[in-house]
N, C-alpha and C. Protein backbone atom coordinates (compact mmCIF):
# COMPACT_ATOMS: atom_id res chain seq x y z
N UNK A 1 90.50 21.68 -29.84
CA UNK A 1 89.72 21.48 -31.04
C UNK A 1 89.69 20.00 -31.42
N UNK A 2 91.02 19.40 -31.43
CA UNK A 2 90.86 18.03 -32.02
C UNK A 2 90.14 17.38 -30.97
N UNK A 3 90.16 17.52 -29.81
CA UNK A 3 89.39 16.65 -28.69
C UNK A 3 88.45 16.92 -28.94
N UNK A 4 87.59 17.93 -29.38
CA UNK A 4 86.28 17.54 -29.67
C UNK A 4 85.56 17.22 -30.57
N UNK A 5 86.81 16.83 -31.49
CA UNK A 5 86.50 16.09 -32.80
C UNK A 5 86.37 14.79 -32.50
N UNK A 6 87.18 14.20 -31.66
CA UNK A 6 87.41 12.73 -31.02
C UNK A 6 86.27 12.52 -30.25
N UNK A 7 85.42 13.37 -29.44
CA UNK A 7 84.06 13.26 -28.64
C UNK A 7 83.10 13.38 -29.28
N UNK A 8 83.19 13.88 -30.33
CA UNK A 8 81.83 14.05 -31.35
C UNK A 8 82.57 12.19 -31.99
N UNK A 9 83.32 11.87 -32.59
CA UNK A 9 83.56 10.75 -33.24
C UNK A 9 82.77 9.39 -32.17
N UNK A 10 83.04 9.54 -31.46
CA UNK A 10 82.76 8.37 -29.88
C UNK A 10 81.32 8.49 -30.11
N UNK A 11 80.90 9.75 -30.50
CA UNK A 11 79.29 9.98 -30.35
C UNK A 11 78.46 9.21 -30.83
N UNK A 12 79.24 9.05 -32.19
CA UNK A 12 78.95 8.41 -33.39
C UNK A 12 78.72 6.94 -33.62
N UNK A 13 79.91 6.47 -32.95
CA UNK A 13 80.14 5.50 -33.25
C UNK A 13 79.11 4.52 -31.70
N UNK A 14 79.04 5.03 -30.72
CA UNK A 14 77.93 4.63 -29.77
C UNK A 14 76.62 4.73 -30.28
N UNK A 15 76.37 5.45 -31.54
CA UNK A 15 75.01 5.68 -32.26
C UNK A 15 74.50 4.07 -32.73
N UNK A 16 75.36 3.59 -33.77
CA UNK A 16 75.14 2.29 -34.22
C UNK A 16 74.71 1.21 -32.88
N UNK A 17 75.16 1.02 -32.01
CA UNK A 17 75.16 0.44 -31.15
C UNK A 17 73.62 0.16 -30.50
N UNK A 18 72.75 1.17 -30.46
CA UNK A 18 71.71 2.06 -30.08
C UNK A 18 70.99 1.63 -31.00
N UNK A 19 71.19 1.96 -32.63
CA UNK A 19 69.79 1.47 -33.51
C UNK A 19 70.10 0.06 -33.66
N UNK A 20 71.04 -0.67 -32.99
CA UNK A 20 71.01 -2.52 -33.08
C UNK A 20 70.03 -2.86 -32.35
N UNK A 21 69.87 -2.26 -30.57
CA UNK A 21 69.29 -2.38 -29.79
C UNK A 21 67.96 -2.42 -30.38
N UNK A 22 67.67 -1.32 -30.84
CA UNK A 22 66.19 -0.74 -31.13
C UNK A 22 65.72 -1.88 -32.20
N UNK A 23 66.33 -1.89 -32.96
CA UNK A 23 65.67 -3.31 -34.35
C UNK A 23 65.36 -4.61 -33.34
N UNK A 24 66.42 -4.82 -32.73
CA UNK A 24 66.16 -6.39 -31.39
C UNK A 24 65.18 -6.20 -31.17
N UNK A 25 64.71 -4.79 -30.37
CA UNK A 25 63.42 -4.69 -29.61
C UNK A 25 62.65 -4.75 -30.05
N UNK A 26 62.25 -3.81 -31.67
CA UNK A 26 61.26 -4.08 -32.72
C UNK A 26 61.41 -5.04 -32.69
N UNK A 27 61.54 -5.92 -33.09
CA UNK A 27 61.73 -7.56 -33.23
C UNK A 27 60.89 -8.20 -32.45
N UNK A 28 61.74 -8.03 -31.29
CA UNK A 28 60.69 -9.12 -29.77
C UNK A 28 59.31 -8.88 -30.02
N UNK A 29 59.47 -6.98 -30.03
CA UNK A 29 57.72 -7.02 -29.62
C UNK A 29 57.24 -7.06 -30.74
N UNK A 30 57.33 -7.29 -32.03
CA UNK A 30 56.38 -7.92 -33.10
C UNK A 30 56.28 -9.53 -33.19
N UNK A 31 57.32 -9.90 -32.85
CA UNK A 31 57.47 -11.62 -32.26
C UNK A 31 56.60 -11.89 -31.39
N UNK A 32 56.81 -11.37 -30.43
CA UNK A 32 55.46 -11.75 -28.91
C UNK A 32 53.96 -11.02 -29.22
N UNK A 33 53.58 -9.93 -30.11
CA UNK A 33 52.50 -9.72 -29.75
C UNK A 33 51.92 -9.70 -31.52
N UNK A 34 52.44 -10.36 -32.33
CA UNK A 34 51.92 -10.61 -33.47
C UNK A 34 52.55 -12.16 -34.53
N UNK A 35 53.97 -12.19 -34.59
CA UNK A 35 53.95 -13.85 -34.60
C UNK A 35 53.51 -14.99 -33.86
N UNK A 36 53.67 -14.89 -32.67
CA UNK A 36 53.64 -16.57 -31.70
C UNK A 36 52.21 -16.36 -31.68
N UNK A 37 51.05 -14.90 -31.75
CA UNK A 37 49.68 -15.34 -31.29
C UNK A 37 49.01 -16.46 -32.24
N UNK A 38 49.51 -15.51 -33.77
CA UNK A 38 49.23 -15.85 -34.74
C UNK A 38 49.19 -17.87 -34.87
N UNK A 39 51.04 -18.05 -34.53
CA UNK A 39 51.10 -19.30 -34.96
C UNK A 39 50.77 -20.65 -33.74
N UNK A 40 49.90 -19.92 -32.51
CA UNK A 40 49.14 -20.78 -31.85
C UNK A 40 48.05 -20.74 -32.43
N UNK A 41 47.49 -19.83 -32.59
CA UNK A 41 46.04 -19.87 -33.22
C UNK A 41 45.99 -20.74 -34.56
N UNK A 42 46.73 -21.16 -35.48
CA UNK A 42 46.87 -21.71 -36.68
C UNK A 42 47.44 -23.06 -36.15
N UNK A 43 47.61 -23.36 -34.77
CA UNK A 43 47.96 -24.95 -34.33
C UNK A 43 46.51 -25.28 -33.56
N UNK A 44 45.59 -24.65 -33.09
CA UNK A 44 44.62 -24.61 -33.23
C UNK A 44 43.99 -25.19 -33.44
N UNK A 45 43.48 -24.62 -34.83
CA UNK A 45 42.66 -24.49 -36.18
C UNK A 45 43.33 -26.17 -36.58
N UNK A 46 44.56 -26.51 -36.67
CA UNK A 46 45.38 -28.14 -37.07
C UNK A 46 44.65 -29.01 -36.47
N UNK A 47 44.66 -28.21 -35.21
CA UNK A 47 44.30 -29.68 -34.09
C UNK A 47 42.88 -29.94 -34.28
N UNK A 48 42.26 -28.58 -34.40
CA UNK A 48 40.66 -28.84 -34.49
C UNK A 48 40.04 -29.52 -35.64
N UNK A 49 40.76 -29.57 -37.06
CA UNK A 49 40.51 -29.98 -38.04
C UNK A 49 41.22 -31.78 -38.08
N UNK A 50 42.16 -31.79 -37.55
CA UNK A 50 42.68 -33.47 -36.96
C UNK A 50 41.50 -34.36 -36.33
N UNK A 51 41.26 -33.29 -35.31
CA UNK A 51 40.03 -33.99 -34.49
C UNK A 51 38.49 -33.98 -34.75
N UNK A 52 38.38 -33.56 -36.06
CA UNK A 52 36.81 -33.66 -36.54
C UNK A 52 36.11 -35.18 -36.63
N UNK A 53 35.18 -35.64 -35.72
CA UNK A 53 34.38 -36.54 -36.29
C UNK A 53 32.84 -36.58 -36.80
N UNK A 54 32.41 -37.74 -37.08
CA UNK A 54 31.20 -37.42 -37.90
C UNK A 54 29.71 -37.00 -36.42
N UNK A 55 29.50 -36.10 -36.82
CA UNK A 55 28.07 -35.62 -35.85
C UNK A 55 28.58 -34.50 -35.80
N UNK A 56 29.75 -33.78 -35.57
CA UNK A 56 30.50 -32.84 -35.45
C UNK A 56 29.85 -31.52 -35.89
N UNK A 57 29.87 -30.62 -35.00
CA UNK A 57 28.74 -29.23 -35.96
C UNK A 57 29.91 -28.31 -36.11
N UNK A 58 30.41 -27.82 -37.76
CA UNK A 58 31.31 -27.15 -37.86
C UNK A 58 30.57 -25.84 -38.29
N UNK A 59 31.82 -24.76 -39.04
CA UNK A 59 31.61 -23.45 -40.15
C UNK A 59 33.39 -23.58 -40.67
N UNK A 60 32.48 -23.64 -41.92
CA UNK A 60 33.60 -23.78 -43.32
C UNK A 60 34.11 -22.24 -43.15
N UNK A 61 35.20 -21.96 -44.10
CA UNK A 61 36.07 -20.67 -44.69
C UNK A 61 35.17 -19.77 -45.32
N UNK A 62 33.80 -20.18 -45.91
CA UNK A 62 32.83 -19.31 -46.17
C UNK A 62 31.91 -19.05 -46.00
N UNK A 63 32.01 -19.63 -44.62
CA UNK A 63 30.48 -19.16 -43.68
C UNK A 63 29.36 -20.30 -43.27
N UNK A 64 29.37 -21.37 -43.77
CA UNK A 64 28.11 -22.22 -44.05
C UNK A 64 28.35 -22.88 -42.41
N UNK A 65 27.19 -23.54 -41.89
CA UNK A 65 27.06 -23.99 -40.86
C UNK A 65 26.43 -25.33 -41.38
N UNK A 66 27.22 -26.45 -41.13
CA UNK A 66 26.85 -27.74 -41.28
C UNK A 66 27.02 -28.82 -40.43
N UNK A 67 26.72 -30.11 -40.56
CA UNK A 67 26.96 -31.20 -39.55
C UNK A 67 27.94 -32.30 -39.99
N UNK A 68 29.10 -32.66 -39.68
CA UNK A 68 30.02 -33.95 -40.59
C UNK A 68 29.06 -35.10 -40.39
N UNK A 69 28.80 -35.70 -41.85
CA UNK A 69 28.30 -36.70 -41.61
C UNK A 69 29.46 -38.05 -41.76
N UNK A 70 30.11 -37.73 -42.76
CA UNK A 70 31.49 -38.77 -43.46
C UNK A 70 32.55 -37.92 -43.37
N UNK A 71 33.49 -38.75 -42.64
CA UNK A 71 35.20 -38.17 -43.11
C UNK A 71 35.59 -39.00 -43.88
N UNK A 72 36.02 -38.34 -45.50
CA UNK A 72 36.81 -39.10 -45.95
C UNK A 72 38.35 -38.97 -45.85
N UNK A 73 38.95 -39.69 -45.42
CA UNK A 73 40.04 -39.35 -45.41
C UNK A 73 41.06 -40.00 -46.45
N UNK A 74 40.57 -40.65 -47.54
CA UNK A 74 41.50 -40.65 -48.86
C UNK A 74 41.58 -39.06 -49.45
N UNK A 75 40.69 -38.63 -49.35
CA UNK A 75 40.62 -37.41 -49.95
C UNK A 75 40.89 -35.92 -49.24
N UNK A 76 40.88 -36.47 -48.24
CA UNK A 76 41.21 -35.24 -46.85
C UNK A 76 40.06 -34.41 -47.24
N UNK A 77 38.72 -34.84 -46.51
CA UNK A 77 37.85 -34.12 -47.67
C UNK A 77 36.35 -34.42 -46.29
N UNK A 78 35.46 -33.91 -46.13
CA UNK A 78 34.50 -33.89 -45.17
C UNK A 78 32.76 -33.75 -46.04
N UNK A 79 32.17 -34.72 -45.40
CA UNK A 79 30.55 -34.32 -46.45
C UNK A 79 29.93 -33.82 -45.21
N UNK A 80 29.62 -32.81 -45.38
CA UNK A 80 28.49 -31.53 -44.53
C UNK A 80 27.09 -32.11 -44.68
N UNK A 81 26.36 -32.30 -44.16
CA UNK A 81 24.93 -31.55 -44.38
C UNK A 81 24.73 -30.56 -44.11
N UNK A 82 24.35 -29.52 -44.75
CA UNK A 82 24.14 -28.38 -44.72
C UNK A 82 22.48 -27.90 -44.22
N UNK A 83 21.74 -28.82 -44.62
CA UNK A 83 19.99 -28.48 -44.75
C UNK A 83 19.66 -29.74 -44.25
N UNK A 84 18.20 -30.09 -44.23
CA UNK A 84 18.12 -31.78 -44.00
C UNK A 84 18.26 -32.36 -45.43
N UNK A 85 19.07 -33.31 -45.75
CA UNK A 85 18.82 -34.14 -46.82
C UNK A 85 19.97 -33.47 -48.09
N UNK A 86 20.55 -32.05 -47.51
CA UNK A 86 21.37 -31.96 -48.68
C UNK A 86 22.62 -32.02 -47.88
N UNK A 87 23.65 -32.45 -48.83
CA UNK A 87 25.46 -32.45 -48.15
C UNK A 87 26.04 -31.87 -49.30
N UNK A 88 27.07 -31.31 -48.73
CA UNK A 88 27.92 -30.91 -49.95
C UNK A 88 29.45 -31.52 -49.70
N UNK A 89 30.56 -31.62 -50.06
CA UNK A 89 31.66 -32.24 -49.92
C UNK A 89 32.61 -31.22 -49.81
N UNK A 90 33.64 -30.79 -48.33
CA UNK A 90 34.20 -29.94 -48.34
C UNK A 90 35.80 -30.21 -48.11
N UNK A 91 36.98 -29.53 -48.45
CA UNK A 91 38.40 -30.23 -47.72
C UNK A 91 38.41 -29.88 -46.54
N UNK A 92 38.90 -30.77 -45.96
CA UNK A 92 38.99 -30.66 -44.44
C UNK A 92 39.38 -29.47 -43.92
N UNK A 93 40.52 -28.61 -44.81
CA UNK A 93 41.22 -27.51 -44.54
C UNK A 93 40.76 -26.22 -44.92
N UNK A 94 39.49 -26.48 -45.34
CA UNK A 94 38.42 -24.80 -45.19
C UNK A 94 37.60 -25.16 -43.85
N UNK A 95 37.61 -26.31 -42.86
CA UNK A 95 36.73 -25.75 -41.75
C UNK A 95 37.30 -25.38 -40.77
N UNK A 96 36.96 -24.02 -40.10
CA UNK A 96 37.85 -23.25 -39.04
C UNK A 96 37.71 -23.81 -37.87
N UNK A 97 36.14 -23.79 -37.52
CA UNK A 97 35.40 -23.54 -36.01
C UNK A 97 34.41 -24.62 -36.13
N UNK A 98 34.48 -24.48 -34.28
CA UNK A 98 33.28 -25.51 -34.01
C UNK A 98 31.82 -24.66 -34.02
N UNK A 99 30.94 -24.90 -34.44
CA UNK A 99 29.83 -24.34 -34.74
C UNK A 99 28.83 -24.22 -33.05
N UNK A 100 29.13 -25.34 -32.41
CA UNK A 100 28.70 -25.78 -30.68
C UNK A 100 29.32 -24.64 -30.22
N UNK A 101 30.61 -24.44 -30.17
CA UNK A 101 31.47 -23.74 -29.51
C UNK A 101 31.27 -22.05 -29.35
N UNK A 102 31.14 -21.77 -30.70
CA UNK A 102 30.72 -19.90 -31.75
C UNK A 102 29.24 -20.28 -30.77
N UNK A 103 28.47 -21.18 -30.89
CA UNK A 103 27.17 -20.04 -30.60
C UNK A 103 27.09 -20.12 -29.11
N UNK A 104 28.08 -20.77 -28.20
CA UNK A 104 27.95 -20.45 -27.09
C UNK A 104 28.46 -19.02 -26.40
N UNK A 105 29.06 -18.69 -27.53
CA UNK A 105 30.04 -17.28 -27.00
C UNK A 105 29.12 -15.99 -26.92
């Protein structure tokens, strides 16, 4: 009787062991297939917004499709033309995409 109190106890205690494993693993695979995609894609988006110059055909955070005409960079701040003859002034850090790039896809 007591021995199989002692084999059920062992049972137990190899249990913990088992849901450590399992959290690690949850872990990795939300690490590899939902953090690191994420935080390349958002080094990206850094680099692409670093490297904007003026002629540049972007799309802002809310859709608009424009051309950089001025970087200012006191202001971290970009003037679009949007239409012929109108610009609007945007921060550098609402434009995602290259506008060249989207309509080739």
């Amino acid at each position: 009787m007591t021995t199989n109190m002692i084999l059920a106890a062992q049972g137990q205690a190899g249990g913990g062991y088992s849901m450590i494993i399992m959290m690690v693993a949850i872990f990795a695979i939300m690490y590899f297939f939902m953090i690191r995609p994420q935080q390349k894609k958002q080094k990206e988006i850094r680099n692409f917004q670093n490297s904007i110059k003026e002629g540049t055909k972007v799309i802002t955070a809310g859709g608009m499709y424009g051309t950089v005409r001025r970087v200012i960079l006191e202001q971290n701040a970009l003037e679009l033309e949007v239409a012929k003859g109108v610009t609007i002034t945007v921060d550098r850090n609402y434009v995602f995409a290259d506008a060249a790039s989207q309509q080739q896809k």
